[in-house]
Every structure is written in C-alpha cells, then in structure tokens.
C-alpha atoms as a PDB file:
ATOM      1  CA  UNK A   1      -2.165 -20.189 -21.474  1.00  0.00           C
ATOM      2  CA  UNK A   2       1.462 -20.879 -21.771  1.00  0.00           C
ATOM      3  CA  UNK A   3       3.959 -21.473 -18.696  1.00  0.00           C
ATOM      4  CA  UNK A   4       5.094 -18.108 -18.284  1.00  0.00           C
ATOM      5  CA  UNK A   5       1.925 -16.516 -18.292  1.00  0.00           C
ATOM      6  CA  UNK A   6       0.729 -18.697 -15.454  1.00  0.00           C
ATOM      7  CA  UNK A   7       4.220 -17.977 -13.366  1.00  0.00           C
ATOM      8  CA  UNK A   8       3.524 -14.370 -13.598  1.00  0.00           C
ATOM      9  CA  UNK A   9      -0.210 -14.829 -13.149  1.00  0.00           C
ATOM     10  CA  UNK A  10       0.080 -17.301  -9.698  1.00  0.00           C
ATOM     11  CA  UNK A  11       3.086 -16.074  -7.779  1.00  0.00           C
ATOM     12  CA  UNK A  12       2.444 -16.039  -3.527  1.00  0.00           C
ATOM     13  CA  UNK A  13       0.427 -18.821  -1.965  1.00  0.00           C
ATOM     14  CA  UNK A  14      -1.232 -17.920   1.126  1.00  0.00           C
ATOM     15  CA  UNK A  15      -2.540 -20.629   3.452  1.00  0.00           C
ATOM     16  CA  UNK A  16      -4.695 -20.124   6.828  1.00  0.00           C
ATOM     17  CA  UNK A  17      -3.711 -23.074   8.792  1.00  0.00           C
ATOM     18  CA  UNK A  18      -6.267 -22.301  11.189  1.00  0.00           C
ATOM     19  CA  UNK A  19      -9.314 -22.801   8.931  1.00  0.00           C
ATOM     20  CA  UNK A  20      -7.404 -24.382   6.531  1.00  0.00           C
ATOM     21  CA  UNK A  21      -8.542 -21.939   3.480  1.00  0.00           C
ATOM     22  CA  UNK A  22      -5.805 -21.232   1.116  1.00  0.00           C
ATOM     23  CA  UNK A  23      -5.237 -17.863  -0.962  1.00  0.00           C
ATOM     24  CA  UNK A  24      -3.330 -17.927  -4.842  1.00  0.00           C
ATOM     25  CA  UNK A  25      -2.258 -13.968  -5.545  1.00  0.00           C
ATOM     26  CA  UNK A  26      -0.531 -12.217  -8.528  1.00  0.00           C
ATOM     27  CA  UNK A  27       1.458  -9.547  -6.485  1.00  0.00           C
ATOM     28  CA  UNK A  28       3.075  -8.706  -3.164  1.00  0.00           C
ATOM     29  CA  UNK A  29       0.870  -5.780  -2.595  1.00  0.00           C
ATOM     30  CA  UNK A  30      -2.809  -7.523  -2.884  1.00  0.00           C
ATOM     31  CA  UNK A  31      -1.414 -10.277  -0.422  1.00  0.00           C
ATOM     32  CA  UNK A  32      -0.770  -7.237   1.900  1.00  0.00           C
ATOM     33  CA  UNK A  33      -4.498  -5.991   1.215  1.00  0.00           C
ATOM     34  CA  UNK A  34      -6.199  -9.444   1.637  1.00  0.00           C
ATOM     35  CA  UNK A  35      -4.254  -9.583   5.167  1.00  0.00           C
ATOM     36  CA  UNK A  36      -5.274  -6.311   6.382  1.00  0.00           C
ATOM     37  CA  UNK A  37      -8.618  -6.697   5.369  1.00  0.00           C
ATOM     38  CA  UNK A  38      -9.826  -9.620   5.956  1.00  0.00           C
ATOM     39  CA  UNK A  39      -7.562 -10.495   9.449  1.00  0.00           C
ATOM     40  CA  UNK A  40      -6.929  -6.948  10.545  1.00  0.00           C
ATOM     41  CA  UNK A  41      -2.978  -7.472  10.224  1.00  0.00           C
ATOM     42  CA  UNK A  42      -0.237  -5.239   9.408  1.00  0.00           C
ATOM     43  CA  UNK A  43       2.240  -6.247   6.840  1.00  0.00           C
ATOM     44  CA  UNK A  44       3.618  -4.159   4.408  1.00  0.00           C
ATOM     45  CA  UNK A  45       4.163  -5.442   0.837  1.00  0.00           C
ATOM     46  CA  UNK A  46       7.966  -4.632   0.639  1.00  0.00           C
ATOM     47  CA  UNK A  47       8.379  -6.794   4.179  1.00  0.00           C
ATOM     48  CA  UNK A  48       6.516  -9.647   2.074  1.00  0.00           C
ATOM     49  CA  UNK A  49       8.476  -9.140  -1.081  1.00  0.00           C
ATOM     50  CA  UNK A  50      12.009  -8.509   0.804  1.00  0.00           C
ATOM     51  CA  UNK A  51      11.476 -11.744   2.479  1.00  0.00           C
ATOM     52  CA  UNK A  52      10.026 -13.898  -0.119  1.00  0.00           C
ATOM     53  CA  UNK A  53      11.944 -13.043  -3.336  1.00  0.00           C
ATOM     54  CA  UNK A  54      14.849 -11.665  -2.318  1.00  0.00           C
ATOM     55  CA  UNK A  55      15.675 -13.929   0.694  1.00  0.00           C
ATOM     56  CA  UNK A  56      13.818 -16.383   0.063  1.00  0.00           C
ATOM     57  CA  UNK A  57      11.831 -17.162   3.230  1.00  0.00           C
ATOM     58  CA  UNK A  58       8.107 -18.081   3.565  1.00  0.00           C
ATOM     59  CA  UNK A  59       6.069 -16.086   6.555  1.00  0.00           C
ATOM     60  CA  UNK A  60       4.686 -17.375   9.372  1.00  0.00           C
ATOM     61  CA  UNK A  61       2.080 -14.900  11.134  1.00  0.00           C
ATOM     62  CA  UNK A  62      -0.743 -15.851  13.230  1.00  0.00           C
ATOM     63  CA  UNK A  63      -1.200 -18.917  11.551  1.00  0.00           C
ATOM     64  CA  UNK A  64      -0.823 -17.685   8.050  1.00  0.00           C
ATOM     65  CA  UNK A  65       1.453 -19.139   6.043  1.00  0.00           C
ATOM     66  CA  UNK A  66       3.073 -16.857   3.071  1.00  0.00           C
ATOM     67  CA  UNK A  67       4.806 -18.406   0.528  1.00  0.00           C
ATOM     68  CA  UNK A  68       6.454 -18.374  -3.181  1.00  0.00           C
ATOM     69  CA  UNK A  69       5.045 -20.850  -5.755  1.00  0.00           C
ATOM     70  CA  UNK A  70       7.678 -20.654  -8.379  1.00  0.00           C
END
C-alpha cells in the first residue's frame, strides 16, 4: 500500500478517553454512525466534517475525542 492510499484509507481518529478505546475511520459519515450507535449521541457528519477539515478543530463530546490524522 502506498502513502496515499493509506491517507485516504485512515482519515478521523476517534478516542474514548473514558475507557480509553480508540476508533481509526475512513469517512465523516461512519464516525457519525459509530457515535450514534454505539453511545446513543447525536452528531451529524457535516458538523464533524465542517469542523474537522474545514476549520480545523478536533471534537470534544462526552469524553470522545474526534480528530484528523493527516
């Protein structure tokens, strides 16, 4: 696998700082699935992508950490 391939393949790092279990996801929208699923949150994938790659903030939520990798 060359560099590019892995940049598009892990893009968002997620991190749960309260059980310390960290998350590696492809796109905005399966970060927003994971989070509703699995700890009943609301966050829509344009908040996470508006945030992230265009202003280029991480998210704090409950603990959660969202961030870019490259």
């Amino acid at each position: 696998m060359d560099l590019e391939t892995i940049k598009q393949t892990y893009k968002y790092l997620l991190i749960d700082s309260n059980s310390n279990e960290h998350y590696i996801f492809k796109t905005d929208r399966q970060i927003s699935d994971f989070i509703r699923d699995t700890y009943e949150l609301k966050l829509s994938h344009m908040y996470i992508k508006r945030n992230i790659m265009e202003k280029n903030e991480d998210i704090l939520i409950n603990g959660i950490i969202i961030t870019n990798i490259w």
